[in-house]
Protein backbone atom coordinates (compact mmCIF):
# COMPACT_ATOMS: atom_id res chain seq x y z
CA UNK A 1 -18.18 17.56 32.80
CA UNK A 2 -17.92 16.92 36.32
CA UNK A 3 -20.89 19.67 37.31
CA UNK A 4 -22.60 17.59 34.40
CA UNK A 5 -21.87 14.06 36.27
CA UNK A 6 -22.91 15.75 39.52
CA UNK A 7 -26.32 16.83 38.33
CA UNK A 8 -26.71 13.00 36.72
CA UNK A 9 -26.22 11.62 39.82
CA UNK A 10 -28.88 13.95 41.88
CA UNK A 11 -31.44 13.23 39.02
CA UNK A 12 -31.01 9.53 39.85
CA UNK A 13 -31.36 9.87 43.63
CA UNK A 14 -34.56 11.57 42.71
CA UNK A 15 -36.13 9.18 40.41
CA UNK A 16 -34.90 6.11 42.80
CA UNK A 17 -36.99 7.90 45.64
CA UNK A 18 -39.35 8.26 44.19
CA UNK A 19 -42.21 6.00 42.38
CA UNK A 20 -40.35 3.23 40.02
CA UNK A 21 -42.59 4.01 36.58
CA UNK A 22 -40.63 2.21 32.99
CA UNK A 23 -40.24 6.06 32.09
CA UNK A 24 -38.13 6.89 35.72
CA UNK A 25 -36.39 3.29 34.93
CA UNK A 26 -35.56 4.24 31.61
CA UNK A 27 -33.89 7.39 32.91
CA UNK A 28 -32.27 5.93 35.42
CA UNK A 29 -30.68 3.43 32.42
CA UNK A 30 -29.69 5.78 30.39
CA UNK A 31 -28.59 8.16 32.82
CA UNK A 32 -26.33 5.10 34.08
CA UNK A 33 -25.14 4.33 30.59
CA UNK A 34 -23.89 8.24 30.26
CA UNK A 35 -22.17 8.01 33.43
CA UNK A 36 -20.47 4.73 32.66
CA UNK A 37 -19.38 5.83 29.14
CA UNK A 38 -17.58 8.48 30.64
CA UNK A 39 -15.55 6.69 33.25
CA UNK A 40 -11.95 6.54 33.36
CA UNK A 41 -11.95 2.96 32.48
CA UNK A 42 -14.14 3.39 29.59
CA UNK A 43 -11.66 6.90 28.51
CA UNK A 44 -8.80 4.25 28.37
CA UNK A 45 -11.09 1.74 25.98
CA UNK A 46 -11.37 4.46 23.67
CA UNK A 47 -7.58 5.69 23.67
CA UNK A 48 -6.87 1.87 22.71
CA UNK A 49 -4.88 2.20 19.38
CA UNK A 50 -5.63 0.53 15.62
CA UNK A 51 -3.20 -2.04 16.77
CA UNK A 52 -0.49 -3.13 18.74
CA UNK A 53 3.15 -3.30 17.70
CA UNK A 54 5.43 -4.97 19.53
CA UNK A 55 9.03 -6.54 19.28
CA UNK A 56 9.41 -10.31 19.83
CA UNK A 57 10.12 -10.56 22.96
CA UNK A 58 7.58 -7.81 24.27
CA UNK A 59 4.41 -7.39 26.08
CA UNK A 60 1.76 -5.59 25.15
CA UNK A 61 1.13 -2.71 27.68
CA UNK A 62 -2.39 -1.68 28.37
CA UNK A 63 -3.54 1.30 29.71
CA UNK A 64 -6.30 -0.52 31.35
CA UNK A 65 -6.28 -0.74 35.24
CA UNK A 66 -8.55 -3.03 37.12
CA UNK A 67 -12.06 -2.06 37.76
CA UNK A 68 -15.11 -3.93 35.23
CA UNK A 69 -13.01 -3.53 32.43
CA UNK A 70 -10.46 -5.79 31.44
CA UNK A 71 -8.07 -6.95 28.71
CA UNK A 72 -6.54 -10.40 27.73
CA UNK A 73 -5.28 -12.09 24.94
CA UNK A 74 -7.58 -13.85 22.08
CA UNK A 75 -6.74 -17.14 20.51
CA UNK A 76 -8.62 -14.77 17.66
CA UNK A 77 -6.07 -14.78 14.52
CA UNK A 78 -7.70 -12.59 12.29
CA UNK A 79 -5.38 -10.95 9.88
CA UNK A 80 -2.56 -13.40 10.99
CA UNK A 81 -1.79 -11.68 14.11
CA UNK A 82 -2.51 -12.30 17.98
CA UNK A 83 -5.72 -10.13 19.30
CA UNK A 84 -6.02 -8.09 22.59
CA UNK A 85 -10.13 -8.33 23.55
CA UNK A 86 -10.62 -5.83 26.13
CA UNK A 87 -14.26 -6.88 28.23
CA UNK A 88 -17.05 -5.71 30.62
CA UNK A 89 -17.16 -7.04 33.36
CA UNK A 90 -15.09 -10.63 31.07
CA UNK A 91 -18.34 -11.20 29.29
CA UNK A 92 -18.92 -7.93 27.29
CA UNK A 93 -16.71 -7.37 24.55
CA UNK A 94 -16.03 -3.45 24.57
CA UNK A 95 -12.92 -3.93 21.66
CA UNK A 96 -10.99 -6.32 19.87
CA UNK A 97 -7.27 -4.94 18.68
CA UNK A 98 -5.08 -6.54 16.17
CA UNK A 99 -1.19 -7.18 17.86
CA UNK A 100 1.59 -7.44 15.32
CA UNK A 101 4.76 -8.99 16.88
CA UNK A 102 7.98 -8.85 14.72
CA UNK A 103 11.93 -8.23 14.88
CA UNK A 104 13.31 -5.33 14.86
CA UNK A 105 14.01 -5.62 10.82
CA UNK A 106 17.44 -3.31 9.31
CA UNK A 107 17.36 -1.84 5.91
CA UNK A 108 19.32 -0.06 3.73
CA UNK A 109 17.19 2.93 2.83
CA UNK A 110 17.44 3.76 -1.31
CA UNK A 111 16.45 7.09 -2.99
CA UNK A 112 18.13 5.96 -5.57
CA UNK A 113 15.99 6.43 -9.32
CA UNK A 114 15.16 3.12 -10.78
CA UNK A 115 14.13 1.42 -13.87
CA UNK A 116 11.21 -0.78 -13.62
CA UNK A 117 10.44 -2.89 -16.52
CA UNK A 118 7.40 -5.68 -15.88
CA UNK A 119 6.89 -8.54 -18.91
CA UNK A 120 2.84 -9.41 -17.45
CA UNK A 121 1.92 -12.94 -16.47
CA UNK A 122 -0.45 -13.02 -19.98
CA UNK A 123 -1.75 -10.41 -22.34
CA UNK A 124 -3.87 -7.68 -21.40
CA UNK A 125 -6.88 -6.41 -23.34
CA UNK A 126 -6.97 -2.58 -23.78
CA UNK A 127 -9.06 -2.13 -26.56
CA UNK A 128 -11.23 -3.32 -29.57
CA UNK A 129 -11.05 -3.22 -33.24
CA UNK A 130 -12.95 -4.81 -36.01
CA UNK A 131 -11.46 -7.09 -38.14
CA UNK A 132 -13.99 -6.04 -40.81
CA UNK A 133 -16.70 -3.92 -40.52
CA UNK A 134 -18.86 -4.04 -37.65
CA UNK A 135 -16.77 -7.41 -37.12
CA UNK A 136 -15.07 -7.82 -33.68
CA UNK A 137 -14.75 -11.81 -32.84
CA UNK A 138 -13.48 -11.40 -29.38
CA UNK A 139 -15.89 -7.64 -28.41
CA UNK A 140 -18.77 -10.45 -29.69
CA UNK A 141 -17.52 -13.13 -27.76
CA UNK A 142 -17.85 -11.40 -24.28
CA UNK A 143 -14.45 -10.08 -23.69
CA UNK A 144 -13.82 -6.77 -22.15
CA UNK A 145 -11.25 -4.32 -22.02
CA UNK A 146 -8.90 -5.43 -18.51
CA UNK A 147 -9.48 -9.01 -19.58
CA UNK A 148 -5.97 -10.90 -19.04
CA UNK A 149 -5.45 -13.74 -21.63
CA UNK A 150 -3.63 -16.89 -20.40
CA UNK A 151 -4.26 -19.08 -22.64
CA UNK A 152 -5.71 -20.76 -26.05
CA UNK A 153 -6.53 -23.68 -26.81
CA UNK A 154 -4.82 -24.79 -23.24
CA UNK A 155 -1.78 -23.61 -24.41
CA UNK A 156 -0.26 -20.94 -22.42
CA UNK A 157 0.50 -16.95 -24.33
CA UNK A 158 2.55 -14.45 -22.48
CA UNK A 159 3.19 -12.24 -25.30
CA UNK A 160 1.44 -10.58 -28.25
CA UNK A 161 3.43 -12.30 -30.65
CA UNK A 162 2.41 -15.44 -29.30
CA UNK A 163 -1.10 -14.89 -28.44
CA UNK A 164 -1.11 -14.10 -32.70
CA UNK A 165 0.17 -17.68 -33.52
CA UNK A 166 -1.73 -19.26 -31.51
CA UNK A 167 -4.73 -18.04 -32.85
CA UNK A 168 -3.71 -18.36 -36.17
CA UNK A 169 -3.43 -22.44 -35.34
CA UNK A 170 -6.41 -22.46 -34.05
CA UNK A 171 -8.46 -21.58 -37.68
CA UNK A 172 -11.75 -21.78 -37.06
CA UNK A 173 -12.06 -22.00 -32.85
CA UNK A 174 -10.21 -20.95 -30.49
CA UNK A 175 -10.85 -21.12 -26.49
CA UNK A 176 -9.63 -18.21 -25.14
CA UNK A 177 -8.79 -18.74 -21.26
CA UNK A 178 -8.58 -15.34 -19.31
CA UNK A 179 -8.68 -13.93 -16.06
CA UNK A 180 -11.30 -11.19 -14.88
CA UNK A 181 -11.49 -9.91 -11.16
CA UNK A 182 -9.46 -12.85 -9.81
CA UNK A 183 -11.62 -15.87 -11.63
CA UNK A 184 -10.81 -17.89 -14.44
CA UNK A 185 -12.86 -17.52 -17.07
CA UNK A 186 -13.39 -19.06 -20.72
CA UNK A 187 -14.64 -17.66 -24.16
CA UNK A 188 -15.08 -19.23 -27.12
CA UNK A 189 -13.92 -17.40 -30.42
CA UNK A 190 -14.10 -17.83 -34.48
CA UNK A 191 -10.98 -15.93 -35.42
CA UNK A 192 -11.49 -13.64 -38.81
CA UNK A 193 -8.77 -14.01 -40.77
CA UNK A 194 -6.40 -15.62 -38.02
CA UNK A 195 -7.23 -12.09 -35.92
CA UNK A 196 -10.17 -11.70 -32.65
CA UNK A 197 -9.93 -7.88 -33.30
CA UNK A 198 -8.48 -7.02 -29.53
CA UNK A 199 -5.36 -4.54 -28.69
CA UNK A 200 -3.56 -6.31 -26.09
CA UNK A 201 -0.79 -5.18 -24.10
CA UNK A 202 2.59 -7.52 -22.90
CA UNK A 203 4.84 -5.33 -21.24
CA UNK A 204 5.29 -2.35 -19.12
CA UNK A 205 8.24 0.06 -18.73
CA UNK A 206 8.98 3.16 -16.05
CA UNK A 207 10.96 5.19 -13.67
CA UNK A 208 10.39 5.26 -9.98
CA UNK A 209 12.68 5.22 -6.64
CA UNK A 210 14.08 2.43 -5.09
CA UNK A 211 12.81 1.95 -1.08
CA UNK A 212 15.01 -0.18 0.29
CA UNK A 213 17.40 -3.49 0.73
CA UNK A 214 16.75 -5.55 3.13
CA UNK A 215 20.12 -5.89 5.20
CA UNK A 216 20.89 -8.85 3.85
CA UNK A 217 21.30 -7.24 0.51
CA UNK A 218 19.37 -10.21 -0.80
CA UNK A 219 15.71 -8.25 -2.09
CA UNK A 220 14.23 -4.57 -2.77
CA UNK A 221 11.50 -2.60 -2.69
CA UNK A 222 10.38 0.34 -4.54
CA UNK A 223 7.47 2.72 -5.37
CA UNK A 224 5.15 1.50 -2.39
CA UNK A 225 2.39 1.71 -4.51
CA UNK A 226 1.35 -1.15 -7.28
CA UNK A 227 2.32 -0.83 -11.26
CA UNK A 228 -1.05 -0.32 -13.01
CA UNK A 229 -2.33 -0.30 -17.19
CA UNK A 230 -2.60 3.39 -18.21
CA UNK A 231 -5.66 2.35 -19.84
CA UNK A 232 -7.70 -0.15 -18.13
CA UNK A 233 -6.30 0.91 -14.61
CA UNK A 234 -5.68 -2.86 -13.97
CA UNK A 235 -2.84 -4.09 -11.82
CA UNK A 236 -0.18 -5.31 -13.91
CA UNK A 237 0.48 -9.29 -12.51
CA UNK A 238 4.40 -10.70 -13.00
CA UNK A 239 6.07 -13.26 -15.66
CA UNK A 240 9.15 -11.82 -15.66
CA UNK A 241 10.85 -8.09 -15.10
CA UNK A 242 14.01 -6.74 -13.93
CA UNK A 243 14.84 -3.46 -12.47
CA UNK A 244 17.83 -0.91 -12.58
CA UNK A 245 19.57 2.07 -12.01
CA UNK A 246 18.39 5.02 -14.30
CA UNK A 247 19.68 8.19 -15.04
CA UNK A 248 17.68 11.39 -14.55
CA UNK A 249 17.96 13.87 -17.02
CA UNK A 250 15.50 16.23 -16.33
CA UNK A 251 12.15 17.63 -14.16
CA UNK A 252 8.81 18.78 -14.89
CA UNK A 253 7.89 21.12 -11.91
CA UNK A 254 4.87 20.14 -10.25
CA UNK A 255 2.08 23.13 -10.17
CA UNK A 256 -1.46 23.45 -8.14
CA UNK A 257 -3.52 20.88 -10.19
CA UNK A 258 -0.61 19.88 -12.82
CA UNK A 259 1.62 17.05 -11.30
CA UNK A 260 5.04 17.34 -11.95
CA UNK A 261 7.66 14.56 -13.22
CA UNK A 262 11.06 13.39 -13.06
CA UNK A 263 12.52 12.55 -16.61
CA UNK A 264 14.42 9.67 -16.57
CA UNK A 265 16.02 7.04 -19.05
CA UNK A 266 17.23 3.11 -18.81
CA UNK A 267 18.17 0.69 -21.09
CA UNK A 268 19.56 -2.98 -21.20
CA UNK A 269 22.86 -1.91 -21.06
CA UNK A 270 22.21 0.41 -17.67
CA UNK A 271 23.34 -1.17 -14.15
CA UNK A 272 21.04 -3.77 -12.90
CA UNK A 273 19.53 -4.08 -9.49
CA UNK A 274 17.65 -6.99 -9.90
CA UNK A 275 14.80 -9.40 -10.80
CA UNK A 276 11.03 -8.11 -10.21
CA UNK A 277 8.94 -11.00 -8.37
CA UNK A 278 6.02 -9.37 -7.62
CA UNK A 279 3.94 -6.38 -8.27
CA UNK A 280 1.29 -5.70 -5.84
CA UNK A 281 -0.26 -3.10 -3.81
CA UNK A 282 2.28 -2.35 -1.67
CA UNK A 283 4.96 -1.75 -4.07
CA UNK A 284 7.23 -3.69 -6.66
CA UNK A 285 9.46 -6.34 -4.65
CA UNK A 286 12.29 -8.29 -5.96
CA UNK A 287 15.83 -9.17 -5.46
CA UNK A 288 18.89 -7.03 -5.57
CA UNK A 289 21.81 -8.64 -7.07
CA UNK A 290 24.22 -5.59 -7.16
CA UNK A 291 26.22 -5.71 -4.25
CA UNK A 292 27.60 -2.08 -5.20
CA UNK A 293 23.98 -0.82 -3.82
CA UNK A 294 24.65 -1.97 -0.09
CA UNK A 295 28.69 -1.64 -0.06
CA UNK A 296 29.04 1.02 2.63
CA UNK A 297 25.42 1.51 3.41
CA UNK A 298 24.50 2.03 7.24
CA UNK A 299 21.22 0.30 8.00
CA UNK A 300 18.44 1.62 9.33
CA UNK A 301 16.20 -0.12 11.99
CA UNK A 302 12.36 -0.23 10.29
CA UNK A 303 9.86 2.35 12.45
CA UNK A 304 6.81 0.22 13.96
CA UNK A 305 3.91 2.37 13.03
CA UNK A 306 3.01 2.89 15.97
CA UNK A 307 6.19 4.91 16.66
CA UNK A 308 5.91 7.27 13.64
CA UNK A 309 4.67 10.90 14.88
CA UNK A 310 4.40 14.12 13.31
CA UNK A 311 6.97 16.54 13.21
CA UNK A 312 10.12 16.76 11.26
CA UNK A 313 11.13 14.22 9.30
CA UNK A 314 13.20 13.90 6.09
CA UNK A 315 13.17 12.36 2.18
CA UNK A 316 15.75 10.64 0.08
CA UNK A 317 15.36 11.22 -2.93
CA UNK A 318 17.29 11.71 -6.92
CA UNK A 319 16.18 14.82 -8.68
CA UNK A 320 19.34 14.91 -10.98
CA UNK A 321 22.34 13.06 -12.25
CA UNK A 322 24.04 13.90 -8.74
CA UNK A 323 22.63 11.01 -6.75
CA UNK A 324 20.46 10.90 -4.38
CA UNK A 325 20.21 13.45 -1.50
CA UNK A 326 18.26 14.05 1.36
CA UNK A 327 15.26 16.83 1.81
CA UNK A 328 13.31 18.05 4.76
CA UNK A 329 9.67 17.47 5.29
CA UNK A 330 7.42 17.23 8.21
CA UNK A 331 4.93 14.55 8.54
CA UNK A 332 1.45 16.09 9.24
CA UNK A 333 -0.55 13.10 9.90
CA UNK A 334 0.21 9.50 10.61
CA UNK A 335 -2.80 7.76 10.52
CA UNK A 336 -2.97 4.60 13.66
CA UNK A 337 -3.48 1.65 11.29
CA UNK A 338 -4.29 -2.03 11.74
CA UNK A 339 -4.13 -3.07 8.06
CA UNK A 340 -1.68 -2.14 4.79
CA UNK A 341 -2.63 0.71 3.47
CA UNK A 342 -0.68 3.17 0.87
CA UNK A 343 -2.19 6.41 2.25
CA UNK A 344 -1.06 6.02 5.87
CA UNK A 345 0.58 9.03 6.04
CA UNK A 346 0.50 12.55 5.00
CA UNK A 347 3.99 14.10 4.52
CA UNK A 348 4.50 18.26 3.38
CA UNK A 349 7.65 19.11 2.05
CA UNK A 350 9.79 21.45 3.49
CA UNK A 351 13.25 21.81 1.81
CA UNK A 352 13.47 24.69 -0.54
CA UNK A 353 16.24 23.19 -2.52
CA UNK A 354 13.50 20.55 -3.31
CA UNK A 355 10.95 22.93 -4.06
CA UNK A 356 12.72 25.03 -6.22
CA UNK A 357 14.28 21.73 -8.32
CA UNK A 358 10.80 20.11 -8.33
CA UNK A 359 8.06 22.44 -6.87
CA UNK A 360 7.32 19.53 -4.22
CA UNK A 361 7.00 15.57 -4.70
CA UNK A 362 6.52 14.67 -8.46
CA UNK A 363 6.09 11.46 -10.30
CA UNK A 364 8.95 9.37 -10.26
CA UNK A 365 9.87 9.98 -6.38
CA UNK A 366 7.38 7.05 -5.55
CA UNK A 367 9.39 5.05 -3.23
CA UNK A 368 11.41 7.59 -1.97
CA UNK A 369 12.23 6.87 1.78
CA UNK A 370 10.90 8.60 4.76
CA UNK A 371 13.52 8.85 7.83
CA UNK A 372 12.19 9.69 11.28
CA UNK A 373 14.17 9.66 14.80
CA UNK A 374 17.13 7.68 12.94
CA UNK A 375 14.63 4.75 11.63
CA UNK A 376 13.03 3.74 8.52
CA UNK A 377 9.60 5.06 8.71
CA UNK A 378 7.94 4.94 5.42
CA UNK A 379 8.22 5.53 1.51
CA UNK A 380 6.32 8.44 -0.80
CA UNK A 381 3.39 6.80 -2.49
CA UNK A 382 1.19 9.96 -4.18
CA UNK A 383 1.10 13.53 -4.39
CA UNK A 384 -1.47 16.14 -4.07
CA UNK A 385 -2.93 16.58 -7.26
CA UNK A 386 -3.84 20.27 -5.91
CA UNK A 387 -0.98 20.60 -3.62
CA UNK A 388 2.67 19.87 -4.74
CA UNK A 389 4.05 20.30 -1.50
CA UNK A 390 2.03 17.10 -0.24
CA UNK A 391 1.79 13.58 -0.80
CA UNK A 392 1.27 10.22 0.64
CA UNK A 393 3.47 7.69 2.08
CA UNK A 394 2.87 4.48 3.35
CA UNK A 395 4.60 2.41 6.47
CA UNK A 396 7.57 0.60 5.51
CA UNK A 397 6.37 -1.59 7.98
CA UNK A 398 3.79 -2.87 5.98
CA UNK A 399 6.13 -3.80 2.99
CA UNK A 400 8.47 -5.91 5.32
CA UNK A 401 6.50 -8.93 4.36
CA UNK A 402 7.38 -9.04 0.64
CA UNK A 403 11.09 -8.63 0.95
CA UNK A 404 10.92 -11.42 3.68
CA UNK A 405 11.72 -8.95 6.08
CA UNK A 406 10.00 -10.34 9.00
C-alpha cells in the first residue's frame, strides 16, 4: 500500500508539471480522492461502530484524532437516541452514528420452561368456508385470511363465541370492523343464516423459555422472538394471557433439516409466573408475580452490545423435569447493531450433554439466556433449520425496553 501511495504521489508531481489539460486534472482528483480515502483519519471513519453504547454517566470515546476530520454531537434524535456526526473538514458529513445511553440494568437470568397462553386483542381470520354452495358472505365481502375482527356493528368481539352472537343480532347487515397491516378497515356483510362463512381463531397456547426478571422481580421476558398464527403467519396482538411454569416431559432430537422440539405440558392449575402484556417482536413481556422465581437468584448486569464478542459463552436452558441447567456454546458472530433485531447473533453449541439430550437448540429453548464474561448477553431466538448445532439469539439489550428495564 505504501509503494502504491508512493507511486500516486510521483504520478501527481508529473501531471502538476506538466500542462494542466481536464484529463491531467481529473487524475490529479481522483488520484487525490484515493490517497485521502486511505488516510489514517479516514481508516478510523470506517472502524466507527453501528452505534455507541454507553453508561449514563459516560462519554463517548472516538477514535478520531484531529486533522480534517472531526466528530461532535448531533441534536439529531433519530431512533430516540443522541447522534455522533463525524465531518470533513465540519462541513462534510463522512457518518452519522446512533449513541444509546442507559444504566447499567440487573436481571435475573431464567432458563426456566414456560407456558405461554395469549387470548388475541379480536378474532383472527384463518380461513373460508361457504355457508352454502359457492356462498361465502365475508370471502365476497373483501375479507382475507390474517384479517383481525374488532368489531360489529361498533360493538367490540374478542372471542369466537362472541363474534357468532353478534352476527346473529345483526340479521340482515352487519359492519364488520377489522384490522389489516396496521389500518382500520370496514366491510359490510349479509350474514347467511346468522354465519359470514370465515374460520377465525381467539386464542393461542405454547411452550417456550423464560429470559429474564428484571431485578425488581416486578416483569419478564421470554422467547425473544414474537408469537405468530401457524396459518396466516400474523403476529398474534394481546387482550389478555398469562404465563407459567411447565413441565417438560420429553424431546424430539433435532436432525440436519428436521428441527427438533421440547415436549412440554401446562395447565390452569400449574404455577403461575404472570400476566402477558405484550407480544411483539422482541419477545413476549409481562409481569412476574411469583416471588419463588427471584428468591435466591444472583443478578446479572445486562451486556451492552457492544461488549458481546465471540468466544465461549454459555446457555441456560430446561431439557427435562430436572430444572434448568447450564450448557456451553461459543458465540461465532455478534453482529455491531444500531437497531433491534432478533438475528443479532449467531451462537454454536458446544456441550455434549446438550447435544446428546437434544442434538443442538430445538423448539421450545426460545428464550433461553446467553451468559458471557459474567453478564447477561442475549437470549436464543431460532435454530438452523440445516444445522442443529446453531441458532440465533438476539441482545438482551434490546428487550430492556419492554420490561421497563431502562
Amino acid at each position: 500500500m505504501r509503494m502504491m501511495i508512493t507511486r500516486l504521489k510521483t504520478r501527481i508531481r508529473t501531471i502538476l508539471a506538466g500542462r494542466f489539460c481536464p484529463r491531467n486534472i481529473g487524475m490529479v482528483l481522483m488520484a487525490l480522492v484515493f490517497v485521502f480515502n486511505f488516510s489514517p483519519a479516514m481508516i478510523a471513519v470506517r472502524k466507527l461502530p453501528e452505534a455507541f453504547f454507553v453508561e449514563n454517566g459516560d462519554e463517548v470515546r472516538f477514535p478520531l484524532q484531529g486533522g480534517t476530520v472531526s466528530a461532535a454531537y448531533s441534536g439529531d434524535e433519530t431512533l430516540g437516541s443522541e447522534r455522533v456526526s463525524v465531518r470533513l473538514f465540519g462541513s462534510v458529513e463522512l457518518a452519522n452514528v446512533p449513541v444509546f445511553t442507559a444504566e447499567r440494568a440487573e436481571l435475573i437470568p431464567g432458563g426456566t420452561a414456560a407456558g405461554i397462553s395469549i387470548r388475541t386483542a379480536g378474532v383472527l381470520i384463518v380461513g373460508f368456508g361457504d355457508v352454502k354452495a359457492g356462498s361465502c358472505p365475508a370471502a365476497k365481502a373483501g375479507l382475507r385470511a390474517g384479517d383481525l375482527i374488532i368489531s360489529v356493528n361498533g360493538e367490540k368481539v374478542y372471542t369466537a363465541e362472541e363474534l357468532q352472537l353478534a352476527v346473529s343480532a345483526a340479521k340482515e347487515l352487519a359492519i364488520i370492523g377489522y384490522e389489516r397491516g396496521g389500518k382500520l378497515k370496514t366491510a359490510s356483510i349479509a350474514p347467511d343464516s346468522g354465519r359470514i362463512g370465515a374460520w377465525v381463531r381467539d386464542s393461542t397456547v405454547g411452550i417456550g423459555t423464560l429470559s429474564f426478571i428484571t431485578a425488581s422481580g416486578h416483569s419478564a421476558a421470554l422467547l425473544g422472538h414474537a408469537i405468530v398464527d401457524a396459518d396466516t403467519g400474523r403476529l398474534l396482538p394481546v387482550h389478555s394471557g398469562e404465563t407459567c411454569i411447565a413441565s417438560i416431559v420429553g424431546v424430539s432430537k433435532g436432525e440436519t433439516g428436521l428441527p427438533g422440539e421440547l415436549k412440554g405440558t401446562f395447565s390452569e392449575n400449574s404455577e403461575r409466573i404472570g400476566k402477558v402484556l405484550e407480544n411483539c417482536e422482541l419477545g413476549v413481556f409481562g409481569t412476574c408475580d411469583n416471588a419463588d422465581l427471584t428468591g435466591e437468584a444472583k443478578p446479572l448486569s445486562c451486556a451492552f452490545p457492544s461488549e458481546v464478542h465471540t468466544g465461549d459463552a454459555f446457555i441456560i436452558a430446561q431439557t427435562d423435569g430436572e430444572g434448568p441447567q447450564q450448557y456451553s456454546c461459543r458465540i461465532v458472530r455478534a453482529a455491531r447493531q444500531s437497531r433491534p433485531d432478533q438475528k443479532g447473533l449467531v451462537i454454536e453449541v458446544t456441550d455434549e450433554r446438550l447435544i446428546e439430550k437434544t442434538g443442538g437448540i430445538v423448539q421450545g429453548m426460545s428464550g433461553s439466556p446467553i451468559i458471557q464474561d459474567g453478564r447477561l448477553a442475549g437470549v436464543v431466538t431460532h435454530v438452523f433449520v440445516n444445522d442443529p448445532l446453531r441458532g440465533y439469539g438476539i441482545y438482551a439489550y434490546w428487550m430492556l425496553d419492554k420490561c421497563g428495564g431502562r
